[in-house]
ModelCIF file with pLDDT and N, C-alpha, C, O atoms, coordinates in Angstrom:
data_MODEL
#
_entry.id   MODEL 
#
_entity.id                         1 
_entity.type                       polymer 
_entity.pdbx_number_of_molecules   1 
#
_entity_poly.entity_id                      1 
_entity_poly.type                           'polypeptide(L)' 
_entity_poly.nstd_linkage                   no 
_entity_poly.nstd_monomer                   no 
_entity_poly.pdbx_seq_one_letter_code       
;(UNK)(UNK)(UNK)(UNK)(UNK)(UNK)(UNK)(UNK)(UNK)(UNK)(UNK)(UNK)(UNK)(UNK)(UNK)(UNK)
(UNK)(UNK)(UNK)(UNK)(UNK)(UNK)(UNK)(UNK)(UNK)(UNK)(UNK)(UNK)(UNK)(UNK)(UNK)(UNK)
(UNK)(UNK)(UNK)(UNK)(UNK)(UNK)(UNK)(UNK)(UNK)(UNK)(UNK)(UNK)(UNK)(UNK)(UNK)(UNK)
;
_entity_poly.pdbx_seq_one_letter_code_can   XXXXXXXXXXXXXXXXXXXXXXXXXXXXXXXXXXXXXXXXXXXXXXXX 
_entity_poly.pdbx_strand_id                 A 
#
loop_
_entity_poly_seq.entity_id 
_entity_poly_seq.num 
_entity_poly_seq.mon_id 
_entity_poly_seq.hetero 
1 1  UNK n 
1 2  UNK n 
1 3  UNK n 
1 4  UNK n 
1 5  UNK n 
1 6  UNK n 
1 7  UNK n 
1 8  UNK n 
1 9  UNK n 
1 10 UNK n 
1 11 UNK n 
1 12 UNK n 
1 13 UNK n 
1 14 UNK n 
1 15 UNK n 
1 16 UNK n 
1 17 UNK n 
1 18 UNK n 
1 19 UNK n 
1 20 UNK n 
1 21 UNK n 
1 22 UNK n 
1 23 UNK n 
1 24 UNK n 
1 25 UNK n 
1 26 UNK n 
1 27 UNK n 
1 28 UNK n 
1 29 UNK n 
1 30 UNK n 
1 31 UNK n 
1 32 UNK n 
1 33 UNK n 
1 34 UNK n 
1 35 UNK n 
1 36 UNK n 
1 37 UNK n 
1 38 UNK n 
1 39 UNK n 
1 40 UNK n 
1 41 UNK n 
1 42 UNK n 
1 43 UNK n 
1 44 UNK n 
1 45 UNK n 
1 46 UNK n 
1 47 UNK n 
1 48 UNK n 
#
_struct_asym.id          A 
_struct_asym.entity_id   1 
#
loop_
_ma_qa_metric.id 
_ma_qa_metric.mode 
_ma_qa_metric.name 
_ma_qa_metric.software_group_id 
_ma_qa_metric.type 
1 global pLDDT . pLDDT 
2 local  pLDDT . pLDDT 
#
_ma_qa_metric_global.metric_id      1 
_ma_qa_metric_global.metric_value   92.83 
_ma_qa_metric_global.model_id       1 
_ma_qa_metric_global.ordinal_id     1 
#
loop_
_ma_qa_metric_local.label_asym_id 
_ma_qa_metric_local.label_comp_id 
_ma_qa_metric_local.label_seq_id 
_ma_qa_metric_local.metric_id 
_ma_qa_metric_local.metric_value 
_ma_qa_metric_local.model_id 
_ma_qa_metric_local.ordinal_id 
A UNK 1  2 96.00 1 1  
A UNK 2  2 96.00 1 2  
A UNK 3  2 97.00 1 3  
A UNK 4  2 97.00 1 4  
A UNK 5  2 97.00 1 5  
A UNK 6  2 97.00 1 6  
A UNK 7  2 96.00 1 7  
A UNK 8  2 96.00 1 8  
A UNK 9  2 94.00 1 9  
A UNK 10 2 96.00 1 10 
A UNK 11 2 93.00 1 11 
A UNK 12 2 93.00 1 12 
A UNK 13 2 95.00 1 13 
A UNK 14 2 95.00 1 14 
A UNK 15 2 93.00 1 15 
A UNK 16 2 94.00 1 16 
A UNK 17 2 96.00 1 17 
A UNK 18 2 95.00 1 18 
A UNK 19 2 93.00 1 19 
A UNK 20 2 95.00 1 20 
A UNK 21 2 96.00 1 21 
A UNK 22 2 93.00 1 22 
A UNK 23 2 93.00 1 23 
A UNK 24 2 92.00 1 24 
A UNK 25 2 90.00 1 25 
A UNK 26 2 91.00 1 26 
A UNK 27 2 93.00 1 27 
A UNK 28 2 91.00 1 28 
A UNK 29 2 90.00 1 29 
A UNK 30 2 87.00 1 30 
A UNK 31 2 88.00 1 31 
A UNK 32 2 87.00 1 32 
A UNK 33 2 90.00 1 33 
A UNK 34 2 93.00 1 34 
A UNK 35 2 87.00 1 35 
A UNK 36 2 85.00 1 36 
A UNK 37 2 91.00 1 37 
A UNK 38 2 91.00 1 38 
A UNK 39 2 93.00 1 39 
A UNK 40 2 90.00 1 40 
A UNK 41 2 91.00 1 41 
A UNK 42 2 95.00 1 42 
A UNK 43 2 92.00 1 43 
A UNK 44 2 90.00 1 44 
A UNK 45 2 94.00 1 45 
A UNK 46 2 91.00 1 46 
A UNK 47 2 92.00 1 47 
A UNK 48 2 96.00 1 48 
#
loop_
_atom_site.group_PDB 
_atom_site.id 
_atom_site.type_symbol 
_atom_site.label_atom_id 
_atom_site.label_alt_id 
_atom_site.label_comp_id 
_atom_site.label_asym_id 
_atom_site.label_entity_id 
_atom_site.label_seq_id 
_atom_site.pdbx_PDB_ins_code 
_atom_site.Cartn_x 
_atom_site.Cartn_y 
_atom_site.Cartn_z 
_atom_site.occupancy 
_atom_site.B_iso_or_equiv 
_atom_site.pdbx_formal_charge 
_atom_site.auth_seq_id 
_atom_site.auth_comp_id 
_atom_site.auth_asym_id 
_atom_site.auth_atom_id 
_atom_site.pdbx_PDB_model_num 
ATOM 1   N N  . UNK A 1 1  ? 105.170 96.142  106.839 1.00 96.00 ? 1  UNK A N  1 
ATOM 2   C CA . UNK A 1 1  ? 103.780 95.706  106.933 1.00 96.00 ? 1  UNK A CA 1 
ATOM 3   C C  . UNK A 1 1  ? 103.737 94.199  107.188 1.00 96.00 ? 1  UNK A C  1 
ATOM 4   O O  . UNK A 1 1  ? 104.571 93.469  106.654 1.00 96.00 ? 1  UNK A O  1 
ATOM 5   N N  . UNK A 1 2  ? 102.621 93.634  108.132 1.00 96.00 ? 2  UNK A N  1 
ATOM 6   C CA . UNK A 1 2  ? 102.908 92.300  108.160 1.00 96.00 ? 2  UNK A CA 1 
ATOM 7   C C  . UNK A 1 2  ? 101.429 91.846  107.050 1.00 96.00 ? 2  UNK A C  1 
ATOM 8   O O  . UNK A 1 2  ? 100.254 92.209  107.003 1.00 96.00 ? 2  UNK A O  1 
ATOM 9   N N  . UNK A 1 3  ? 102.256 90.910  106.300 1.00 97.00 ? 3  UNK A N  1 
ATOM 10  C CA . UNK A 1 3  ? 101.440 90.490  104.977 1.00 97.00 ? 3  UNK A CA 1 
ATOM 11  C C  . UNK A 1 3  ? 101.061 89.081  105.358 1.00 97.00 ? 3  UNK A C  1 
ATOM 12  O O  . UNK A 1 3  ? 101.493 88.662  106.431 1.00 97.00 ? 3  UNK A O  1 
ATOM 13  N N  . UNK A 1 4  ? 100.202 88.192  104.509 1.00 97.00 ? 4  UNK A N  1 
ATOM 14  C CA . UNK A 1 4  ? 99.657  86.947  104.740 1.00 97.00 ? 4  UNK A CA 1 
ATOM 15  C C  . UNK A 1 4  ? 99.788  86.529  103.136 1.00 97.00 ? 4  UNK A C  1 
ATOM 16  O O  . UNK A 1 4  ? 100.862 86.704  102.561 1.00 97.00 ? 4  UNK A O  1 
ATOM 17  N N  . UNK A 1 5  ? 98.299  85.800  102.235 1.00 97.00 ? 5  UNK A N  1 
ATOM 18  C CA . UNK A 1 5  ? 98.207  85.548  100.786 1.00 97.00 ? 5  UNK A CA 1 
ATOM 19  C C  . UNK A 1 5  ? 96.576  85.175  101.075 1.00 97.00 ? 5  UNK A C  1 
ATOM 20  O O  . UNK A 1 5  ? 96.012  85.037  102.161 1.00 97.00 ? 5  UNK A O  1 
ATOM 21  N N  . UNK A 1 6  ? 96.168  85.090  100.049 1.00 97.00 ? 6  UNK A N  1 
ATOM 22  C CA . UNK A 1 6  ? 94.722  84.679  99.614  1.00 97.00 ? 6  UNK A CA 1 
ATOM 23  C C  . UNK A 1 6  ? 94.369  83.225  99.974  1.00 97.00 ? 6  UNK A C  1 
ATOM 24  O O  . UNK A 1 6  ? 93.291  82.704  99.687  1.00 97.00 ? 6  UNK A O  1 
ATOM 25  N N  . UNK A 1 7  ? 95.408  82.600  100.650 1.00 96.00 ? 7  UNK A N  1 
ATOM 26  C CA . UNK A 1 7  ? 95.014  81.431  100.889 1.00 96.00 ? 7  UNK A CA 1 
ATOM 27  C C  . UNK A 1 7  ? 94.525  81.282  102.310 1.00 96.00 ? 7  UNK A C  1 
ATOM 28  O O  . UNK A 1 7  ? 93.870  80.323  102.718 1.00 96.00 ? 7  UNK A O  1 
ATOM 29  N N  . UNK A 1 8  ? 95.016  82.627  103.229 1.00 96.00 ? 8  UNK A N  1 
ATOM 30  C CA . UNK A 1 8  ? 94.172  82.316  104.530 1.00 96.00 ? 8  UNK A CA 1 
ATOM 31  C C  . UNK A 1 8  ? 92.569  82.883  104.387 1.00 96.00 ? 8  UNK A C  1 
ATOM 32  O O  . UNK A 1 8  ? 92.280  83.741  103.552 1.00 96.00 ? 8  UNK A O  1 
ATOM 33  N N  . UNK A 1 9  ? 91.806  82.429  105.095 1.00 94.00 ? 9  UNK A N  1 
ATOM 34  C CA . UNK A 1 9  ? 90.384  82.381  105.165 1.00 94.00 ? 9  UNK A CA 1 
ATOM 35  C C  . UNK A 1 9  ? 89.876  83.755  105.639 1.00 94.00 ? 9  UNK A C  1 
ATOM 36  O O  . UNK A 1 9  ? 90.512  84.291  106.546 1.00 94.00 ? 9  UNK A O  1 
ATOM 37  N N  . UNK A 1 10 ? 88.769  84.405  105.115 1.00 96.00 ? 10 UNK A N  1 
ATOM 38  C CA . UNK A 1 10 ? 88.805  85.275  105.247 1.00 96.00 ? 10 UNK A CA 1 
ATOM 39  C C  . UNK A 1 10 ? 88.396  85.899  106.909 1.00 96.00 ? 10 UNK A C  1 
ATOM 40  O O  . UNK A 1 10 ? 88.330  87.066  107.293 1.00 96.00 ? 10 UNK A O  1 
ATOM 41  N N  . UNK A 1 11 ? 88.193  84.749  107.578 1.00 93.00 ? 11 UNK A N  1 
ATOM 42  C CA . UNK A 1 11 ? 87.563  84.859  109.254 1.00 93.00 ? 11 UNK A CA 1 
ATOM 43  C C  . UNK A 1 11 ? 89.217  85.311  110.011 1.00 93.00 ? 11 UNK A C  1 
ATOM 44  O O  . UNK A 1 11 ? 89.581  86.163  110.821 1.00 93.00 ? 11 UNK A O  1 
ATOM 45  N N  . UNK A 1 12 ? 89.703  84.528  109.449 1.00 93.00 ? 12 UNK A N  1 
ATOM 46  C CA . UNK A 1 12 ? 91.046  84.771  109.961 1.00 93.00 ? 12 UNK A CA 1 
ATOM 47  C C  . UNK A 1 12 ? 91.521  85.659  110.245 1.00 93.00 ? 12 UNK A C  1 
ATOM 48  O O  . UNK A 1 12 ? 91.658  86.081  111.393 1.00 93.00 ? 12 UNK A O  1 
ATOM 49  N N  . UNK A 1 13 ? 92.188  86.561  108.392 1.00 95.00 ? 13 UNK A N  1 
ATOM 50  C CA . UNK A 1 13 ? 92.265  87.792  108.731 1.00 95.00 ? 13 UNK A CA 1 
ATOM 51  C C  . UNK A 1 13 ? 91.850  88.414  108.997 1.00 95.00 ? 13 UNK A C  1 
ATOM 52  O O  . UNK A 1 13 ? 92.392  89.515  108.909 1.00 95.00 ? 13 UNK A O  1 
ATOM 53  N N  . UNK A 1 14 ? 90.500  88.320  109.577 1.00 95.00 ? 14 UNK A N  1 
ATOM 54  C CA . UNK A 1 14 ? 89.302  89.646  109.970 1.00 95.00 ? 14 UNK A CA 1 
ATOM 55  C C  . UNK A 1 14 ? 90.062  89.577  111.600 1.00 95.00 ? 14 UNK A C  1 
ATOM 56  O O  . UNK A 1 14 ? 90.469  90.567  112.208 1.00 95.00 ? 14 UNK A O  1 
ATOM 57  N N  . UNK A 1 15 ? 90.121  88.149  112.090 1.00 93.00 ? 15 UNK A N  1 
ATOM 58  C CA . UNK A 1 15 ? 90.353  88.378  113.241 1.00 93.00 ? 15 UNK A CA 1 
ATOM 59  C C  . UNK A 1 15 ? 91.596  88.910  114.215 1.00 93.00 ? 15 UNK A C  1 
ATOM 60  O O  . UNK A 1 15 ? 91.850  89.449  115.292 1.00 93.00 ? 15 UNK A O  1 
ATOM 61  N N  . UNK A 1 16 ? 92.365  88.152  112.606 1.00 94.00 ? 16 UNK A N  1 
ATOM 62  C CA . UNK A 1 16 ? 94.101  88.592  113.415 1.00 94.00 ? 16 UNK A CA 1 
ATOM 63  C C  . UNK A 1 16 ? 94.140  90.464  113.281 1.00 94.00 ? 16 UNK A C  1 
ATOM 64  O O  . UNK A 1 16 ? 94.513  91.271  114.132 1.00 94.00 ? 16 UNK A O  1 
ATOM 65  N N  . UNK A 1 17 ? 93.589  90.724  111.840 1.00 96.00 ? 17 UNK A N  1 
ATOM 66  C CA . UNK A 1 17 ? 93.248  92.656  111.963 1.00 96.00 ? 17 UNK A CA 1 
ATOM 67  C C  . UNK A 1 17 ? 92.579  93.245  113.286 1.00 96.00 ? 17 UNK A C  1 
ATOM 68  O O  . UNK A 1 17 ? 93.337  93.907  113.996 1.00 96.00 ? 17 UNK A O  1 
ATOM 69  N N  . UNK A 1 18 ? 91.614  93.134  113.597 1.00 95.00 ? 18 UNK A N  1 
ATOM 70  C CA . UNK A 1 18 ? 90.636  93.494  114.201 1.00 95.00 ? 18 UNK A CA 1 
ATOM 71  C C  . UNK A 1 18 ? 91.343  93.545  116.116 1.00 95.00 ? 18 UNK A C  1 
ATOM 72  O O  . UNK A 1 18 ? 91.373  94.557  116.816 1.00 95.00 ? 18 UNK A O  1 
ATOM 73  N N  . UNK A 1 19 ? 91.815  92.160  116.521 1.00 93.00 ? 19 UNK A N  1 
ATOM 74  C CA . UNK A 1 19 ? 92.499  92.071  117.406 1.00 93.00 ? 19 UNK A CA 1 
ATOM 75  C C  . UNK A 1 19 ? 94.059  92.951  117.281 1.00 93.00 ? 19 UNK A C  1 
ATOM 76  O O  . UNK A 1 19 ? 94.246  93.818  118.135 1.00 93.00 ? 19 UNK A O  1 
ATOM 77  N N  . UNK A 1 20 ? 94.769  92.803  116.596 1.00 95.00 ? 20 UNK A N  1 
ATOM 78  C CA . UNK A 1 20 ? 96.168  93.904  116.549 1.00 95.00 ? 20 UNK A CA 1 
ATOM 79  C C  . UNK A 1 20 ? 95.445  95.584  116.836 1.00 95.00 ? 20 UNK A C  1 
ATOM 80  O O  . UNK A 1 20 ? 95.655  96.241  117.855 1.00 95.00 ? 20 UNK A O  1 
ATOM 81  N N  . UNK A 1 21 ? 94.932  95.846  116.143 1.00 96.00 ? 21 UNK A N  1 
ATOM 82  C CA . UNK A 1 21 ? 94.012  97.256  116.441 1.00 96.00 ? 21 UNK A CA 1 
ATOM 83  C C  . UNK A 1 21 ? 94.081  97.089  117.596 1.00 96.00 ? 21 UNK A C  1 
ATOM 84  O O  . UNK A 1 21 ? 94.810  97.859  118.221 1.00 96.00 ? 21 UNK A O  1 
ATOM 85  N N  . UNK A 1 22 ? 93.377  96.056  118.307 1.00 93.00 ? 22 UNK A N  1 
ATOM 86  C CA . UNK A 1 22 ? 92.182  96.976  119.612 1.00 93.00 ? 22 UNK A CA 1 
ATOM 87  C C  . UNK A 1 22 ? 93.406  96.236  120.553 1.00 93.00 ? 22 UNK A C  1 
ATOM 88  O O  . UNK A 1 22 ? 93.405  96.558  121.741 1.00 93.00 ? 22 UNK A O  1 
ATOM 89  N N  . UNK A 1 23 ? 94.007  95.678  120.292 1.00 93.00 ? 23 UNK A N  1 
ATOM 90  C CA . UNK A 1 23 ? 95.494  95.232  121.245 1.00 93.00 ? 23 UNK A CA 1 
ATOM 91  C C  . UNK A 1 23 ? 96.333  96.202  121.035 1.00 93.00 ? 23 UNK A C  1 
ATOM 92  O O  . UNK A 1 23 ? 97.022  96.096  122.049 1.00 93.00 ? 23 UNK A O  1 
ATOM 93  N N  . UNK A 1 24 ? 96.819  97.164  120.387 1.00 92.00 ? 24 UNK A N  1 
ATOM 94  C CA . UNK A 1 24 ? 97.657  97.919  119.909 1.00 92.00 ? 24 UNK A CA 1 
ATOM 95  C C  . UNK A 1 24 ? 98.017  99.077  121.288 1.00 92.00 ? 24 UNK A C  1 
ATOM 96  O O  . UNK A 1 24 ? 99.187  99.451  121.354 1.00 92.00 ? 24 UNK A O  1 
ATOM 97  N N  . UNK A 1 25 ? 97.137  99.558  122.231 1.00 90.00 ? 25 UNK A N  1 
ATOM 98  C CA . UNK A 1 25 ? 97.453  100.561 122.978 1.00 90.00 ? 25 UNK A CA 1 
ATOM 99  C C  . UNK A 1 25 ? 97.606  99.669  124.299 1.00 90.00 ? 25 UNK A C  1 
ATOM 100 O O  . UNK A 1 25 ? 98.267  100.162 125.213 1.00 90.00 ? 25 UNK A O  1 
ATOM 101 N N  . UNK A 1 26 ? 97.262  98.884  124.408 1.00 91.00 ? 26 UNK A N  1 
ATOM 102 C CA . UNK A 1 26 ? 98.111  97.722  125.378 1.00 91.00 ? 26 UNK A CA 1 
ATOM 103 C C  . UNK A 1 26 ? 99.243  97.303  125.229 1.00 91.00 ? 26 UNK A C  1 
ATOM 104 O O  . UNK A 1 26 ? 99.960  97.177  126.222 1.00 91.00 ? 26 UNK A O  1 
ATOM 105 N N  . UNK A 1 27 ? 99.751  96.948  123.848 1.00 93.00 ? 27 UNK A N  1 
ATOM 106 C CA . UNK A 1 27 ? 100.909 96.675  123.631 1.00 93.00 ? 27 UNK A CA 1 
ATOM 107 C C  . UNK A 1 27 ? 102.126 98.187  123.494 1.00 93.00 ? 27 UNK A C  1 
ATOM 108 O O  . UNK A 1 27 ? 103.329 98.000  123.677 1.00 93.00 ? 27 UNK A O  1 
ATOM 109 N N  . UNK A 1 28 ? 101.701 99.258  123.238 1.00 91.00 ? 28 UNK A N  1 
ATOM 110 C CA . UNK A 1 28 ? 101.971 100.331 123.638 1.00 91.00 ? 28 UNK A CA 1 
ATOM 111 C C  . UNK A 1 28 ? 102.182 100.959 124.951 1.00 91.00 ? 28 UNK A C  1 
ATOM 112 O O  . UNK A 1 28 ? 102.824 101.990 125.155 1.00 91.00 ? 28 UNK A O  1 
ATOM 113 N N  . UNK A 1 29 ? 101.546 100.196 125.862 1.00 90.00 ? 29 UNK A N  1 
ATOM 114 C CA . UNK A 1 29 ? 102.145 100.557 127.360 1.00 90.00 ? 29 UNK A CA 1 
ATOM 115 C C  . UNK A 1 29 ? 103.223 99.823  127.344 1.00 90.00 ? 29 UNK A C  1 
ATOM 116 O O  . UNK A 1 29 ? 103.950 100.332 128.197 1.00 90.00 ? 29 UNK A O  1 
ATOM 117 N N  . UNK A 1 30 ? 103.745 98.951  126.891 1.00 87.00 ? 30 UNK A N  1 
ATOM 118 C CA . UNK A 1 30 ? 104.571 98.006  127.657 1.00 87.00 ? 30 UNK A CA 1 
ATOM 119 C C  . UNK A 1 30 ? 105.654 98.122  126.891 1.00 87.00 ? 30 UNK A C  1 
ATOM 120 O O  . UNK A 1 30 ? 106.727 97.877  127.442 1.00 87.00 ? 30 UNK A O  1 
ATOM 121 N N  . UNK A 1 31 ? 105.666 98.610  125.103 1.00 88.00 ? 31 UNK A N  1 
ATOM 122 C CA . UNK A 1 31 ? 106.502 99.357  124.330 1.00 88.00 ? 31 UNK A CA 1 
ATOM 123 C C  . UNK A 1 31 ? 105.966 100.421 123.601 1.00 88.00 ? 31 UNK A C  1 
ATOM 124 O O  . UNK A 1 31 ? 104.880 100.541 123.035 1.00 88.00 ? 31 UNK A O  1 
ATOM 125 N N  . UNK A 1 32 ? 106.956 101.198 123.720 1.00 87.00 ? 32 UNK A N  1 
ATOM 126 C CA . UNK A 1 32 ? 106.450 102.636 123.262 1.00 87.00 ? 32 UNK A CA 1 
ATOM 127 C C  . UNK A 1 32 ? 106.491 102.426 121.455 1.00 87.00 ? 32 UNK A C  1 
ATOM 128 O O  . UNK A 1 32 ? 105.974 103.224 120.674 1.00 87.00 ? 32 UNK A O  1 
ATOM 129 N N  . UNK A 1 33 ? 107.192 101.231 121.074 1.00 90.00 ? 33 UNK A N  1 
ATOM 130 C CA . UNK A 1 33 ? 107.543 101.981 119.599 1.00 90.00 ? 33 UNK A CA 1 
ATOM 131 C C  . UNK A 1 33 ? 106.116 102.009 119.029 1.00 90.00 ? 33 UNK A C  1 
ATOM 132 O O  . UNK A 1 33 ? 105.791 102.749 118.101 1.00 90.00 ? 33 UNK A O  1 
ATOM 133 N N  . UNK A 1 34 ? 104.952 100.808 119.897 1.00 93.00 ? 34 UNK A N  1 
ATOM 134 C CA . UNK A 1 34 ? 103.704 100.714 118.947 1.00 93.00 ? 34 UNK A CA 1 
ATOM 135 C C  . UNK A 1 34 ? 103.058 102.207 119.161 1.00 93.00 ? 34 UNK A C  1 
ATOM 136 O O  . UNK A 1 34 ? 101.856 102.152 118.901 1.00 93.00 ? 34 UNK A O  1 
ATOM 137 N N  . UNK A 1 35 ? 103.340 103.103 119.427 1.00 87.00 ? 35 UNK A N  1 
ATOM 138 C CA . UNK A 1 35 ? 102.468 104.010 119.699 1.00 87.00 ? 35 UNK A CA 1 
ATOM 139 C C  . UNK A 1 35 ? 103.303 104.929 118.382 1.00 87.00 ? 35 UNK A C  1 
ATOM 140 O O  . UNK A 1 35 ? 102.894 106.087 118.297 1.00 87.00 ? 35 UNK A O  1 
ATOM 141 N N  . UNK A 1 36 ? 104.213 104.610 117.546 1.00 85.00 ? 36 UNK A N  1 
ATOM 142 C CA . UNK A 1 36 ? 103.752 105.920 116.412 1.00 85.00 ? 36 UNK A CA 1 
ATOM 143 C C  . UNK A 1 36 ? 103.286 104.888 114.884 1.00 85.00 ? 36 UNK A C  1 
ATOM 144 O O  . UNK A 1 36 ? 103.646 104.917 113.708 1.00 85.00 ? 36 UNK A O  1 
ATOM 145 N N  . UNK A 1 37 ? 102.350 104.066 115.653 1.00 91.00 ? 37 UNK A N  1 
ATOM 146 C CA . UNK A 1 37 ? 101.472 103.141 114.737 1.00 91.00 ? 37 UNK A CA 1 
ATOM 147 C C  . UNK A 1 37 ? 99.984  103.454 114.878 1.00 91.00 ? 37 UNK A C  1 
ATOM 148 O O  . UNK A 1 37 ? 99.251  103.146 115.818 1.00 91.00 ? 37 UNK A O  1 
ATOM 149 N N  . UNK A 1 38 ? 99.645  104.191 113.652 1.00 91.00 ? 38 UNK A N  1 
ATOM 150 C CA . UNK A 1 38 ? 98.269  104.864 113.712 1.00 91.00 ? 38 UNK A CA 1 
ATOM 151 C C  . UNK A 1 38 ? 97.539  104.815 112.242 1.00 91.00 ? 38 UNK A C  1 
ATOM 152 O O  . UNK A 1 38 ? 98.081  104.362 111.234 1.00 91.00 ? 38 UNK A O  1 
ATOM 153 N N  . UNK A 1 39 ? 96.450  105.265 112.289 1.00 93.00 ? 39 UNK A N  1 
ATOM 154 C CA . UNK A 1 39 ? 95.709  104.946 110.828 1.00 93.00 ? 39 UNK A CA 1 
ATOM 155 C C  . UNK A 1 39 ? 96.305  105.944 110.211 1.00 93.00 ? 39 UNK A C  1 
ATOM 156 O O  . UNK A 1 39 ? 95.508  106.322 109.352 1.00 93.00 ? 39 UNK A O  1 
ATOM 157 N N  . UNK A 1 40 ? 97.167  106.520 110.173 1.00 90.00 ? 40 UNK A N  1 
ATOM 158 C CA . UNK A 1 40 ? 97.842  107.172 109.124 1.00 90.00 ? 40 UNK A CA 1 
ATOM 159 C C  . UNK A 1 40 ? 98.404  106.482 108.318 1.00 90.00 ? 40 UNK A C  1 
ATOM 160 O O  . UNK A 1 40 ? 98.107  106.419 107.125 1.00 90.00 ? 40 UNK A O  1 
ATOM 161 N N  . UNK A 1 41 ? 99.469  105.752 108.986 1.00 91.00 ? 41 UNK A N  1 
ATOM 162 C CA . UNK A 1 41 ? 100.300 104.322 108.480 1.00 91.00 ? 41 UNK A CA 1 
ATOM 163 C C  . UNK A 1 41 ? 99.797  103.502 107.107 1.00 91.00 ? 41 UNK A C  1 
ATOM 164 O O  . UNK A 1 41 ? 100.330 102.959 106.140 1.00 91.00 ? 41 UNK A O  1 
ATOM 165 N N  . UNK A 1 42 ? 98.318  103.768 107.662 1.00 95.00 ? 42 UNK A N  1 
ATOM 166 C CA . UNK A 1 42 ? 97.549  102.439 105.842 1.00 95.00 ? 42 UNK A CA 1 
ATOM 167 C C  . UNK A 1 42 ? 97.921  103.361 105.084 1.00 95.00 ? 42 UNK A C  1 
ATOM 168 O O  . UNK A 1 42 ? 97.428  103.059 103.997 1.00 95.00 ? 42 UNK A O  1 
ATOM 169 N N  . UNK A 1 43 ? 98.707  104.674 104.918 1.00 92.00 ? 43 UNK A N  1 
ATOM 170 C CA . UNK A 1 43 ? 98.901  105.222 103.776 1.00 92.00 ? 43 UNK A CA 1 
ATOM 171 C C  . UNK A 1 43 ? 100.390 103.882 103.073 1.00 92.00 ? 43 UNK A C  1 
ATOM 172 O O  . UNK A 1 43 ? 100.526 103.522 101.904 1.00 92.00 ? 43 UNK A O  1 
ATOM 173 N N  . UNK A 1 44 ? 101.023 103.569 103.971 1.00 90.00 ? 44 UNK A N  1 
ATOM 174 C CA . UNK A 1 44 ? 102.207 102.990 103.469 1.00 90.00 ? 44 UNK A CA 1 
ATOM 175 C C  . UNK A 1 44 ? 101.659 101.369 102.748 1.00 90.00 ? 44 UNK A C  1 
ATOM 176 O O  . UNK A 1 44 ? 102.324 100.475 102.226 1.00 90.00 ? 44 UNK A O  1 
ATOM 177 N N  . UNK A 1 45 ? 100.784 101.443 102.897 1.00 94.00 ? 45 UNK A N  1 
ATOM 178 C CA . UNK A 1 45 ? 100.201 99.668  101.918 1.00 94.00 ? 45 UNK A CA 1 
ATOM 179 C C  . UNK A 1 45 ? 100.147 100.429 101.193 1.00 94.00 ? 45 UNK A C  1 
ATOM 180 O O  . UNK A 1 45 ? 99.567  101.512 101.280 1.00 94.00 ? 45 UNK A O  1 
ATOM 181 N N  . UNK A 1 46 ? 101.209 99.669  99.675  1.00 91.00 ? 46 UNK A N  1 
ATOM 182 C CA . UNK A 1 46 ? 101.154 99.932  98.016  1.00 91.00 ? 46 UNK A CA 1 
ATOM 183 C C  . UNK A 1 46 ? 100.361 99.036  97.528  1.00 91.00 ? 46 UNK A C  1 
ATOM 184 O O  . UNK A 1 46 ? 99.994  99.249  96.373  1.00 91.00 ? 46 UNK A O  1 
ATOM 185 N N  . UNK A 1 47 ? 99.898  97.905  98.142  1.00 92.00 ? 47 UNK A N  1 
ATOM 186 C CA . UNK A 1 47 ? 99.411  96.899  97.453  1.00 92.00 ? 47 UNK A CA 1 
ATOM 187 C C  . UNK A 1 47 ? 98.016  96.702  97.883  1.00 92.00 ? 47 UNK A C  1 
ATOM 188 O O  . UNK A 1 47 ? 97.418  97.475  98.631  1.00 92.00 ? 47 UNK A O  1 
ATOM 189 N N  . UNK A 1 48 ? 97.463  95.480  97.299  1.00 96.00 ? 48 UNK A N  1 
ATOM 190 C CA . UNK A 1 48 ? 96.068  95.479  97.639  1.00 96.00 ? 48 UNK A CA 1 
ATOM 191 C C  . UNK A 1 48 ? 96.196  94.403  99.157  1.00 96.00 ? 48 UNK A C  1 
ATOM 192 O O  . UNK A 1 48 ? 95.186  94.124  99.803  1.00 96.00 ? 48 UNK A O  1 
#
């Protein structure tokens, strides 16, 4: 999982989340491994 801390702002991570998503099947043409990366996956965050 790629993690950060409470010290980045919360605009931030909205944006760096929000962009990886909707970049994710673009970056999937060009490598296949992002494509068995799906909302199933948030099962593997143990943490908050």
């Amino acid at each position: 999982v790629a993690f950060t801390t409470t010290k980045m702002d919360d605009d931030t991570a909205y944006q760096l989340t929000k962009t990886y998503w909707e970049q994710k099947a673009t970056m999937t043409a060009s490598a296949k491994w992002w494509g068995g990366v799906d909302a199933d996956l948030m099962a593997n965050i143990t943490g908050k």
